[in-house]
Every structure is written in C-alpha cells, then in structure tokens.
Protein backbone atom coordinates (compact mmCIF):
# COMPACT_ATOMS: atom_id res chain seq x y z
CA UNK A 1 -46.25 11.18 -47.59
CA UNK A 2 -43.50 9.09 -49.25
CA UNK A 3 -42.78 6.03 -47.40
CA UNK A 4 -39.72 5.49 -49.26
CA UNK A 5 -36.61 6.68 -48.34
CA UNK A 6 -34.73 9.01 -50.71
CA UNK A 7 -30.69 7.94 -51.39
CA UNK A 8 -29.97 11.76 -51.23
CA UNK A 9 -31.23 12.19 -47.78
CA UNK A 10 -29.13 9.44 -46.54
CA UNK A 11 -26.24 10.37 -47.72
CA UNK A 12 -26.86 13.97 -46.45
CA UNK A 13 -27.41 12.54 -42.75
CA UNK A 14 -24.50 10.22 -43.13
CA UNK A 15 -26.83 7.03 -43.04
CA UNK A 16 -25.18 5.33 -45.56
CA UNK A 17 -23.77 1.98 -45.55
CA UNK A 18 -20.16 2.84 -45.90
CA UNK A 19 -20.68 5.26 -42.64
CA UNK A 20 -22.68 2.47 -40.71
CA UNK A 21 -19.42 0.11 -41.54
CA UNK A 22 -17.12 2.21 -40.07
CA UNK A 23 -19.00 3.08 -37.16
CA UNK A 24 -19.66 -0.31 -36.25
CA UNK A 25 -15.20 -0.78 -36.53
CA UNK A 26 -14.83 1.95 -34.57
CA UNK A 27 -16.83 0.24 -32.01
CA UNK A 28 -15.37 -2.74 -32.01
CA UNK A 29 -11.91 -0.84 -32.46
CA UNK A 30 -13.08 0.77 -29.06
CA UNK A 31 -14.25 -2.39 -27.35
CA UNK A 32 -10.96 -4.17 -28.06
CA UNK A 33 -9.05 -1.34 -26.71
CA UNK A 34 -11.29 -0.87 -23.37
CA UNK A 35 -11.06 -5.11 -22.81
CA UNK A 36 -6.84 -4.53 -23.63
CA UNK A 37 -6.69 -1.46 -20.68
CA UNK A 38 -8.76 -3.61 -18.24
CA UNK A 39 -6.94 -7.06 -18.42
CA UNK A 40 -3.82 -5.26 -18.21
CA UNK A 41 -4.98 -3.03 -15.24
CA UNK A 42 -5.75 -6.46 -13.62
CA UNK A 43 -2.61 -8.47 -14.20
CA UNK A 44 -0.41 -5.19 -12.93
CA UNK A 45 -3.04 -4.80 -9.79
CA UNK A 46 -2.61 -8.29 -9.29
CA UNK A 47 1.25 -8.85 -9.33
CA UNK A 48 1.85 -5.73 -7.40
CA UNK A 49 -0.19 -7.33 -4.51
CA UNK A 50 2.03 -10.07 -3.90
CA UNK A 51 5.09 -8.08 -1.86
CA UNK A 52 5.33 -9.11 1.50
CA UNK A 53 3.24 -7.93 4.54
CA UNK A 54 4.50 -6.47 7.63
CA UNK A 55 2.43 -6.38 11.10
CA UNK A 56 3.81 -5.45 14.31
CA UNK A 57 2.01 -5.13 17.57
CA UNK A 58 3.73 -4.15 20.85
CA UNK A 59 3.65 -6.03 23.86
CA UNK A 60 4.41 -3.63 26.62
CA UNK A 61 7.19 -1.35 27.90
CA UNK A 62 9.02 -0.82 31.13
CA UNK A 63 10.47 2.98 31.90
CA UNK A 64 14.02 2.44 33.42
CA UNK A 65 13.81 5.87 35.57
CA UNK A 66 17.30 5.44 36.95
CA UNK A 67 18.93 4.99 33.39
CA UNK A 68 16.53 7.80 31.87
CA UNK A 69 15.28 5.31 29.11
CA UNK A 70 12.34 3.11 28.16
CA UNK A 71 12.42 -0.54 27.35
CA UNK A 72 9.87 -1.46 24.46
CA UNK A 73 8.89 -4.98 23.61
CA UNK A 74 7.18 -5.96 20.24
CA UNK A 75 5.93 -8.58 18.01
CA UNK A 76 7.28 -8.23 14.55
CA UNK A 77 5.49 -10.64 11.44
CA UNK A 78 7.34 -10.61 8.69
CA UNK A 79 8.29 -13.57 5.56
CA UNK A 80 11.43 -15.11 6.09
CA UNK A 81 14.41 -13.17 4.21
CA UNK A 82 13.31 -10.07 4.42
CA UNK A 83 15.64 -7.44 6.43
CA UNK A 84 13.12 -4.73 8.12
CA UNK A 85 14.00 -1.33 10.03
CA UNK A 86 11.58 -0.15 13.06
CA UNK A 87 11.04 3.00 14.80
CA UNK A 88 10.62 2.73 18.59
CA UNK A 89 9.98 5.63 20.56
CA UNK A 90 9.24 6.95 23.55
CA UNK A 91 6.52 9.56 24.57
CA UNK A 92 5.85 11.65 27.81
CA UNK A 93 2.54 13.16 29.95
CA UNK A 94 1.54 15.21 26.73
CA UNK A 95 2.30 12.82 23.90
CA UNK A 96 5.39 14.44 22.64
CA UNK A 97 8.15 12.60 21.65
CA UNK A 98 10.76 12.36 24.05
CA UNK A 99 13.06 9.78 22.35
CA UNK A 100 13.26 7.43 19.31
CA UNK A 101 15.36 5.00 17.62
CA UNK A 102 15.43 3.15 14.45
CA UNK A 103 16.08 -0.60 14.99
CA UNK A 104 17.32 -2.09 11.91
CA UNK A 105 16.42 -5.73 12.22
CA UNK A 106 18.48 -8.46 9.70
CA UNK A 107 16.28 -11.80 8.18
CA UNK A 108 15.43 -14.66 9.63
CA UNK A 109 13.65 -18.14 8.76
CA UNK A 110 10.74 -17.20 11.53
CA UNK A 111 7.82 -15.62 10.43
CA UNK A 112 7.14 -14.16 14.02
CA UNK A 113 9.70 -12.80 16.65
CA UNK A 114 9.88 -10.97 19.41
CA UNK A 115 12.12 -8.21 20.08
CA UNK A 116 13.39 -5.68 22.63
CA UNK A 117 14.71 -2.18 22.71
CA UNK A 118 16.02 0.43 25.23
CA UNK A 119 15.21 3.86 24.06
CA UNK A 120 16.98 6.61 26.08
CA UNK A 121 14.56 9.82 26.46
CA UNK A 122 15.48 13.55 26.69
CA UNK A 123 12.43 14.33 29.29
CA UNK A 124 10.83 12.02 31.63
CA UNK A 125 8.53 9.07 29.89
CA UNK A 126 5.74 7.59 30.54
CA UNK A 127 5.37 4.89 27.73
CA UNK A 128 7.28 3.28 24.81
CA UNK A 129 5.78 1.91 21.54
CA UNK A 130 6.82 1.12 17.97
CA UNK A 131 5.76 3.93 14.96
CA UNK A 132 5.45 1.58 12.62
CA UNK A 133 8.40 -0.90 10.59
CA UNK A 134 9.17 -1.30 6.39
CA UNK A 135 11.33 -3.34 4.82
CA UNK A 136 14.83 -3.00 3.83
C-alpha cells in the first residue's frame, strides 16, 4: 500500500488547497450572513413590541326592560394619548347578538377609566359585555 498521497487524486476529489480555501469563505461568508438575518430579526421583533397595550374587563350590566336596552359598564387600560374605539353589545337566552355599538372613546392622561354605555337591543336581553377595543 502507498501511504503517500498522490497530487492527482486530490485534485480529482477536489481536496486541494485552493478548494479547501474557498470552502472555508464560503463558510464564513455563510456564518456572517446567518449572524446579519438574526440580529436584524431581533432588533425588528424587538421594536415592534413596544406599541401600546390595551386590556379591558367589564364590570357588570343592567337590562333597562322598559327602554328595550342594556347598560354595560367596563374598565378600559390604555397609555395616555391614545384614542381607542370599543364594541359593546348585547346578547339574549341563546347567545345571539341582539344589539351592538361601537363606542369611540377620545385620550386621556389616565391610564385606567371607567366607562358606561346604553346599548338598545332588537329582541329581549339578558346580558351586556364589551367584544373587545383597538386603538384609533
């Protein structure tokens, strides 16, 4: 057996040093461009975290039988400035929508407020609640 390797097979199998040179760029080539899509990926997640959080909870309803409506109260967090819309609506015996209304709400230095809306109602009611709220 020959123990020493023969040029001519090398450069047949593309184990020369010119190919092991540009592989080894490549790599790095690669690396650099993998670290480049990651950082960036992490700045962009990052910023686009930072808009402002809404949470709402409601605080309980009264059905105004006489006027054929529903009165909804909720607790709206939001930063100060921000203008928000909410839907409130109203739902019967079977869960079906029986009136709604979107309650555009303007800014205001509080973080947390309190709010209250009549929602008149096609069909008889049984409850009032707010869908959910976005800003404006």
């Amino acid at each position: 057996m020959q123990s020493v390797p023969d040029a001519s097979l090398d450069a047949r199998y593309g184990r020369t040093s010119r190919n092991r040179r540009r592989d080894r760029r490549l790599l790095i080539a690669g690396a650099i461009a993998f670290a480049v899509v990651l950082v960036s990926w992490v700045v962009w997640a990052g910023l686009d975290g930072q808009r402002p959080s809404i949470e709402v909870a409601g605080t309980g309803h009264t059905l105004l039988n006489d006027e054929r409506a529903v009165e909804v109260t909720w607790r709206l967090s939001v930063p100060a400035g921000n203008d928000t819309a909410c839907v409130v609506q109203a739902f019967n015996d079977d869960f079906t929508v029986v009136g709604w209304k979107v309650v555009e709400i303007p800014a205001s230095d509080r973080y947390t407020r309190t709010f209250t809306e009549t929602v008149r109602v096609a069909q008889e009611a049984n409850t009032g609640l707010v869908e959910h709220c976005w800003l404006t």
